[in-house]
N, C-alpha and C. Protein backbone atom coordinates (compact mmCIF):
# COMPACT_ATOMS: atom_id res chain seq x y z
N UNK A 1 0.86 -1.19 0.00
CA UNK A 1 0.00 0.00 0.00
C UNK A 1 0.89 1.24 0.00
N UNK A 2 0.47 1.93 -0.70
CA UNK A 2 1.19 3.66 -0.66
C UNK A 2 0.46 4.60 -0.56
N UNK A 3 -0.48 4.58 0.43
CA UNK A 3 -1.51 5.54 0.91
C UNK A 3 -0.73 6.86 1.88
N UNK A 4 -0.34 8.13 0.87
CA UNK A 4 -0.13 9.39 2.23
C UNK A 4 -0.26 9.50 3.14
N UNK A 5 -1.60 9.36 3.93
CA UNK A 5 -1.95 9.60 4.99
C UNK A 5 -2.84 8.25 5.46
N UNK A 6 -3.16 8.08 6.95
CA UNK A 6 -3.69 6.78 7.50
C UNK A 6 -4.26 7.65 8.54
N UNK A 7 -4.87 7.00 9.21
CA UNK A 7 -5.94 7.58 10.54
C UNK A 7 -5.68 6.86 11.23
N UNK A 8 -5.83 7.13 12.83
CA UNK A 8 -5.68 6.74 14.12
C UNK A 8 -7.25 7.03 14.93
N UNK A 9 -7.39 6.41 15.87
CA UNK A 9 -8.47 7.05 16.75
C UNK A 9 -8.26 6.40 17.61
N UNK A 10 -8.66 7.74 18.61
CA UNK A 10 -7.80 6.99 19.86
C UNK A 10 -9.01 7.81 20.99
N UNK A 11 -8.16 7.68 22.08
CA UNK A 11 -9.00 8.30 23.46
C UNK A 11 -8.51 9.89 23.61
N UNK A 12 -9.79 10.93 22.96
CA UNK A 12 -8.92 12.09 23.39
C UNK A 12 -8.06 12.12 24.31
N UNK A 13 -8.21 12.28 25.57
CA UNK A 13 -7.33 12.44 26.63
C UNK A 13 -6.18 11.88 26.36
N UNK A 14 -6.02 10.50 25.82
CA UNK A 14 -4.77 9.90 25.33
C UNK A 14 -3.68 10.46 24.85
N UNK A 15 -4.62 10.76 23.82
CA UNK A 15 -4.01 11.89 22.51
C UNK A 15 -3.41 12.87 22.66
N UNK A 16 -4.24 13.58 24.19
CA UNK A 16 -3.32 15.06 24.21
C UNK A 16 -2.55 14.75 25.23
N UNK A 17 -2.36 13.85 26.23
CA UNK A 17 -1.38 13.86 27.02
C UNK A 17 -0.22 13.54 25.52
N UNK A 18 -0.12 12.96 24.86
CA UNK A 18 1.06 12.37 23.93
C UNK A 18 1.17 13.89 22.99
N UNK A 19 0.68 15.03 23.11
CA UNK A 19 0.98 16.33 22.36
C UNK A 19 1.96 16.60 23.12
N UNK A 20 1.87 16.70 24.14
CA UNK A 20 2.57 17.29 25.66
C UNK A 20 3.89 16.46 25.42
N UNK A 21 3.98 15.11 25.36
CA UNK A 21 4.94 14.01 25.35
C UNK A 21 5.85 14.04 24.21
N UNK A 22 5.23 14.56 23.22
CA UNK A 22 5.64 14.46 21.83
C UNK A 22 5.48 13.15 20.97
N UNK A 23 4.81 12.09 21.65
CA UNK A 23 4.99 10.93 20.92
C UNK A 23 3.59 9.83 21.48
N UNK A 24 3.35 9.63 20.81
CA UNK A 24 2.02 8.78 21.01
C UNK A 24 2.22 7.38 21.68
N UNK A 25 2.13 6.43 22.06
CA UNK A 25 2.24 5.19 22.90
C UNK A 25 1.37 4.08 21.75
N UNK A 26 0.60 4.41 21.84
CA UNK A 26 -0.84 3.58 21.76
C UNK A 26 -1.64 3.63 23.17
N UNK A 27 -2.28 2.84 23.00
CA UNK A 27 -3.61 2.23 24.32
C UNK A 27 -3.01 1.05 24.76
N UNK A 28 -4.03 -0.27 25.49
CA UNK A 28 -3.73 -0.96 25.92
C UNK A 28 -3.59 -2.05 25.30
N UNK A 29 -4.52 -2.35 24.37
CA UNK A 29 -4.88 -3.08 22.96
C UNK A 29 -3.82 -2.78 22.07
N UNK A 30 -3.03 -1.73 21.95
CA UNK A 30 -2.09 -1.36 20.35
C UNK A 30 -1.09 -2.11 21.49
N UNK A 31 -0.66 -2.17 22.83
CA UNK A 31 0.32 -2.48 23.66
C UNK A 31 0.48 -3.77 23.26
N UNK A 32 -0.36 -4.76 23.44
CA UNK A 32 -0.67 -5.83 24.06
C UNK A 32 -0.44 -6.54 22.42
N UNK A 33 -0.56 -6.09 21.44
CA UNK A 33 -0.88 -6.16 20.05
C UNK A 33 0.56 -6.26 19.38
N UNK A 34 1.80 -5.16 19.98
CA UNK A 34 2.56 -4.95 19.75
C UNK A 34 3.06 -3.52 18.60
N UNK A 35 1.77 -3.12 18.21
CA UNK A 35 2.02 -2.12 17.32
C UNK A 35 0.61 -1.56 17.32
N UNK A 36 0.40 -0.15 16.77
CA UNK A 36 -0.62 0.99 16.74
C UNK A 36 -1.51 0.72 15.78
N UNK A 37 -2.57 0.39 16.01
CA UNK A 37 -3.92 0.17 14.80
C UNK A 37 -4.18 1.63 14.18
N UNK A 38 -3.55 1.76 13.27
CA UNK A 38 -4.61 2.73 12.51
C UNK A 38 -5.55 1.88 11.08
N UNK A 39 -6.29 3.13 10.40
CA UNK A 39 -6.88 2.67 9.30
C UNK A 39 -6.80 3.44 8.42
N UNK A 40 -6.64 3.20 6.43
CA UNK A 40 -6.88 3.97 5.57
C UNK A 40 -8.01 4.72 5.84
N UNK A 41 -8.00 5.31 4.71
CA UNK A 41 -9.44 6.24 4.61
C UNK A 41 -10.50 5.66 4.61
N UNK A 42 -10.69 4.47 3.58
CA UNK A 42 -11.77 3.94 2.95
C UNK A 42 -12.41 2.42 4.39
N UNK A 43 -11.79 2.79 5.47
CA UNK A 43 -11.91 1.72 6.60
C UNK A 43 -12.30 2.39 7.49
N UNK A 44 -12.34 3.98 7.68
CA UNK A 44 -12.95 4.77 8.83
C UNK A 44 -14.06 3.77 9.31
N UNK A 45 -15.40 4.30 9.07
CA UNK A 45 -16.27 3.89 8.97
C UNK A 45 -16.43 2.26 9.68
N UNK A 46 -15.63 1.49 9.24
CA UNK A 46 -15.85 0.16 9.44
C UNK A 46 -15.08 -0.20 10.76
N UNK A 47 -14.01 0.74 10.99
CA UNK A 47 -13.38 0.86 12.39
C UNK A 47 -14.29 1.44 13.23
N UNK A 48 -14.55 2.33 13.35
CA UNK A 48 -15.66 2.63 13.85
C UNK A 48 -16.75 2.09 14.42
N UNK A 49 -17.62 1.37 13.31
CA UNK A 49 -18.57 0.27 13.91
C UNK A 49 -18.14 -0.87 14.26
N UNK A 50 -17.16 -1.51 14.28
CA UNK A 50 -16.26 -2.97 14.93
C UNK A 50 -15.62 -2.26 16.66
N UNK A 51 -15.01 -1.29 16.57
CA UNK A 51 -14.34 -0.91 18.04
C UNK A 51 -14.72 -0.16 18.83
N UNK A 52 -15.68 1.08 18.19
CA UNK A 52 -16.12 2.44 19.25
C UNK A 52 -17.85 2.09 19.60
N UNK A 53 -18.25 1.04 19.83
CA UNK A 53 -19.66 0.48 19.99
C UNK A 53 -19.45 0.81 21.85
N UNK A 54 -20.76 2.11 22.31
CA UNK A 54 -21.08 2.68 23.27
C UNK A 54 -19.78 3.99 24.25
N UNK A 55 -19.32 4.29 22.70
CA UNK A 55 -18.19 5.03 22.75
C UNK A 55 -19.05 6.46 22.66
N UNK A 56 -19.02 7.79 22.80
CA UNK A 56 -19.73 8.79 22.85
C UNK A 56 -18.51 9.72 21.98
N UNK A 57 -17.18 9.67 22.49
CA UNK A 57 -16.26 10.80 21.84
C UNK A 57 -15.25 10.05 21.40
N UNK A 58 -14.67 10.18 20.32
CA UNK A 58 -13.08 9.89 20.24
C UNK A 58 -12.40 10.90 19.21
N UNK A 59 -11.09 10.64 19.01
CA UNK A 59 -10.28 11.71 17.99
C UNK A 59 -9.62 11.20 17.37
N UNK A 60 -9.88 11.40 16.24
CA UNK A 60 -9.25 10.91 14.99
C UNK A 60 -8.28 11.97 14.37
N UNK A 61 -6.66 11.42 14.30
CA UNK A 61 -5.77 11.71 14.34
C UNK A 61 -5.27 11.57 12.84
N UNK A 62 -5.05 12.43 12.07
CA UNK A 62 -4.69 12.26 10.31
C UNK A 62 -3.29 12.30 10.42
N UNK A 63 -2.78 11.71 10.27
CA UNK A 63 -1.27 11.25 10.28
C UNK A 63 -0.29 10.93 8.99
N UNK A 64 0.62 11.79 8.35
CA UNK A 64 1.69 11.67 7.77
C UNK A 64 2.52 10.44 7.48
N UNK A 65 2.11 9.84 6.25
CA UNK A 65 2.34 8.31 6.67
C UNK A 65 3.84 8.30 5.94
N UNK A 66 4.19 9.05 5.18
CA UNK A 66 5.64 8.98 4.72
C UNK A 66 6.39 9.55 5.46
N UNK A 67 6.00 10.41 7.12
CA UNK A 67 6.95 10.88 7.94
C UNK A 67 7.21 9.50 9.04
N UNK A 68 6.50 8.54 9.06
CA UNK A 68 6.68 7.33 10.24
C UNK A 68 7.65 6.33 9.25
N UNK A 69 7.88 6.28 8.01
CA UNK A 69 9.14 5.79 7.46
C UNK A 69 9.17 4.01 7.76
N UNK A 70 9.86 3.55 7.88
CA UNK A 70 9.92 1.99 7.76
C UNK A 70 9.23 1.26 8.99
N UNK A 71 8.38 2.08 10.37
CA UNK A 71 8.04 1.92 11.48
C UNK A 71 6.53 1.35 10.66
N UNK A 72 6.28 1.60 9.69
CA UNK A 72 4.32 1.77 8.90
C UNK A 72 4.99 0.30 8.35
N UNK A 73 4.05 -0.33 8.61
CA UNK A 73 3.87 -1.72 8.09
C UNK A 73 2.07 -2.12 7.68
N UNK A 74 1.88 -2.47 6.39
CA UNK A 74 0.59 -3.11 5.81
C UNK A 74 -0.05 -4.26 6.35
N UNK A 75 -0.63 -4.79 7.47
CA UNK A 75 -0.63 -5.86 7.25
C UNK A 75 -2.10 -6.55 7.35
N UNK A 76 -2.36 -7.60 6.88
CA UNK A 76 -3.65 -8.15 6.86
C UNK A 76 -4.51 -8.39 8.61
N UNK A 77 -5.66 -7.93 8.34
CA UNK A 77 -6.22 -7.76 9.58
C UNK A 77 -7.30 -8.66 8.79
N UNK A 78 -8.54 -7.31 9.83
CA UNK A 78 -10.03 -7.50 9.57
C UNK A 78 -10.83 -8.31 8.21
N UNK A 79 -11.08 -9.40 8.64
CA UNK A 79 -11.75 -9.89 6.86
C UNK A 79 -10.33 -9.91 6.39
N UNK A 80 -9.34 -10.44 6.37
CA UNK A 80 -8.28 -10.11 5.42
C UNK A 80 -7.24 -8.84 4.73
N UNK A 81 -8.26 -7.96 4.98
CA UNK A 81 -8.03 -6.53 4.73
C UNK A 81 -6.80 -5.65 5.23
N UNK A 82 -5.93 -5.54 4.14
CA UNK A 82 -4.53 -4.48 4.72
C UNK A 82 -4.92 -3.67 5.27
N UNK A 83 -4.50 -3.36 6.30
CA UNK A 83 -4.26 -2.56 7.43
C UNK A 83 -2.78 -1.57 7.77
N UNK A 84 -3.24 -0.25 7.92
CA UNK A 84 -1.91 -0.44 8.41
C UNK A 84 -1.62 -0.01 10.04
N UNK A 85 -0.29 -0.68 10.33
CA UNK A 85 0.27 -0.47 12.05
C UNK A 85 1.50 -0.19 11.70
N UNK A 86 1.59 0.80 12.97
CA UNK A 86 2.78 1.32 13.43
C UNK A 86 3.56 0.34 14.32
N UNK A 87 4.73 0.45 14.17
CA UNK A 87 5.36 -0.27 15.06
C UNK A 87 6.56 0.64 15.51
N UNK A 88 6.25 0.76 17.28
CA UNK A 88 6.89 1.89 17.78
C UNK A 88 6.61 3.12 17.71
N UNK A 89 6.46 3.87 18.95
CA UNK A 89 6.01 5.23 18.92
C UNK A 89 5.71 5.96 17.99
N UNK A 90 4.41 7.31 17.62
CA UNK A 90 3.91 7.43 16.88
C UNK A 90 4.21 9.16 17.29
N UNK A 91 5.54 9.67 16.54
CA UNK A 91 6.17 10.69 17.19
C UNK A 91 4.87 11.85 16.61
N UNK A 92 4.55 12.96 17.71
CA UNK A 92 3.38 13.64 17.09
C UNK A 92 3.56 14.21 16.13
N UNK A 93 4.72 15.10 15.54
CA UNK A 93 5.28 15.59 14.91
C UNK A 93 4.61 14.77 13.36
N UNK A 94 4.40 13.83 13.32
CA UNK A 94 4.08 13.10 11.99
C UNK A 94 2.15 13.20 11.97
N UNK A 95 1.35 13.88 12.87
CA UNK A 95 0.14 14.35 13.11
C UNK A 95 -0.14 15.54 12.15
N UNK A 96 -0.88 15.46 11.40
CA UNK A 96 -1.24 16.81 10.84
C UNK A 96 -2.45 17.38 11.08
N UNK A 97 -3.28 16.62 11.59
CA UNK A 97 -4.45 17.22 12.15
C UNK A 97 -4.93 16.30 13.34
N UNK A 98 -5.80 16.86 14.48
CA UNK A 98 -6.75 15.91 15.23
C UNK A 98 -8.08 16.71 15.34
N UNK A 99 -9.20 15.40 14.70
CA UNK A 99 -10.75 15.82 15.13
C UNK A 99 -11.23 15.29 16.03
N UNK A 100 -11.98 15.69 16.80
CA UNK A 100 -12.73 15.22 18.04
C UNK A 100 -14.23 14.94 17.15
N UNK A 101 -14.56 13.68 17.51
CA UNK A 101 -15.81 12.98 16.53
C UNK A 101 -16.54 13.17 17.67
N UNK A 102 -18.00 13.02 17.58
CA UNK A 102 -18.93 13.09 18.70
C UNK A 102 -20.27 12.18 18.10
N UNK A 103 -21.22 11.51 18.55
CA UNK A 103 -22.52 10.50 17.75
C UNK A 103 -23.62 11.98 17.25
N UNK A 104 -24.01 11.51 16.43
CA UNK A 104 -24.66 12.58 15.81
C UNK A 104 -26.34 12.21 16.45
N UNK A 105 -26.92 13.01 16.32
CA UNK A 105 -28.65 13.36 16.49
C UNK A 105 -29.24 11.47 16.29
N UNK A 106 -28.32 10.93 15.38
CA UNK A 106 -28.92 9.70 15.22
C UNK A 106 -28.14 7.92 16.02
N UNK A 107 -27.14 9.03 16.87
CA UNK A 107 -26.31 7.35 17.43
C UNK A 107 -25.38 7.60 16.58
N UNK A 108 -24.87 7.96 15.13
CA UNK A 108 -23.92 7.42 14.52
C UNK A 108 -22.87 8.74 14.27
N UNK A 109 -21.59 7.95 13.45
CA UNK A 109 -20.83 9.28 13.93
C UNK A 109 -20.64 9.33 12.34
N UNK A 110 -20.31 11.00 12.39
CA UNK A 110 -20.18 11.93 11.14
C UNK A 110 -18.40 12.00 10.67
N UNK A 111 -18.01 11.95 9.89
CA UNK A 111 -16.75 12.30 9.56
C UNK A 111 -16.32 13.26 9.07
N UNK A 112 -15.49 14.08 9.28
CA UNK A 112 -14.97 15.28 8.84
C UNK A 112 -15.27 15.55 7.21
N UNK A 113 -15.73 16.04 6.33
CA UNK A 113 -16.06 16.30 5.23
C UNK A 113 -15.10 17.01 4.85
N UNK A 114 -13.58 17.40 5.02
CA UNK A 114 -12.13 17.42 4.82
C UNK A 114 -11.18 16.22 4.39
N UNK A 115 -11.68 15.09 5.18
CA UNK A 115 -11.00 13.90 4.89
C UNK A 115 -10.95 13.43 3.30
């Protein structure tokens, strides 16, 4: 895959303690996993309804995927489906934007119409 940019979503609070830090960790799950779940573009959506079920907020983090360099690895997840993970800290500096998502009027969540 040679996708520019990849998405993260994570636990606000997470997120901004690692602004402060300069470098992102993961959660407990990317820990335990060994490397940082993000998703292309075209997987928002489907991340979303598989992991944030009775989730109210999270932030989705647009990330510089040619600044994380040989750490970005493709690999088959969900249904088979390339994925990509970080392996090893997710220095913020390679962040180009963070949105704070919220459930819309109907339960479901809206995506930035920038993306």
């Amino acid at each position: 895959m040679t996708d520019d940019v990849i998405y993260r979503f994570a636990d606000p609070a997470v997120l901004g303690a690692a602004a402060l830090s300069g470098s992102y960790e993961g959660e407990a799950h990317d820990q335990a996993d060994g490397f940082i779940h993000c998703s292309a573009r075209h997987q928002l959506e489907g991340t979303l309804a598989a992991h944030f079920e009775g989730v109210e907020r999270v932030a989705l983090a647009v990330i510089d995927a040619k600044a994380l360099g040989g750490s970005l690895k493709w690999e088959k997840s969900r249904g088979g489906e390339l994925f990509p993970h970080i392996y090893g800290a997710l220095p913020f500096a390679a962040i180009m934007s963070v949105h704070i998502l919220r459930r819309d009027d109907t339960g479901g969540w809206r995506l930035p119409e920038e993306l």
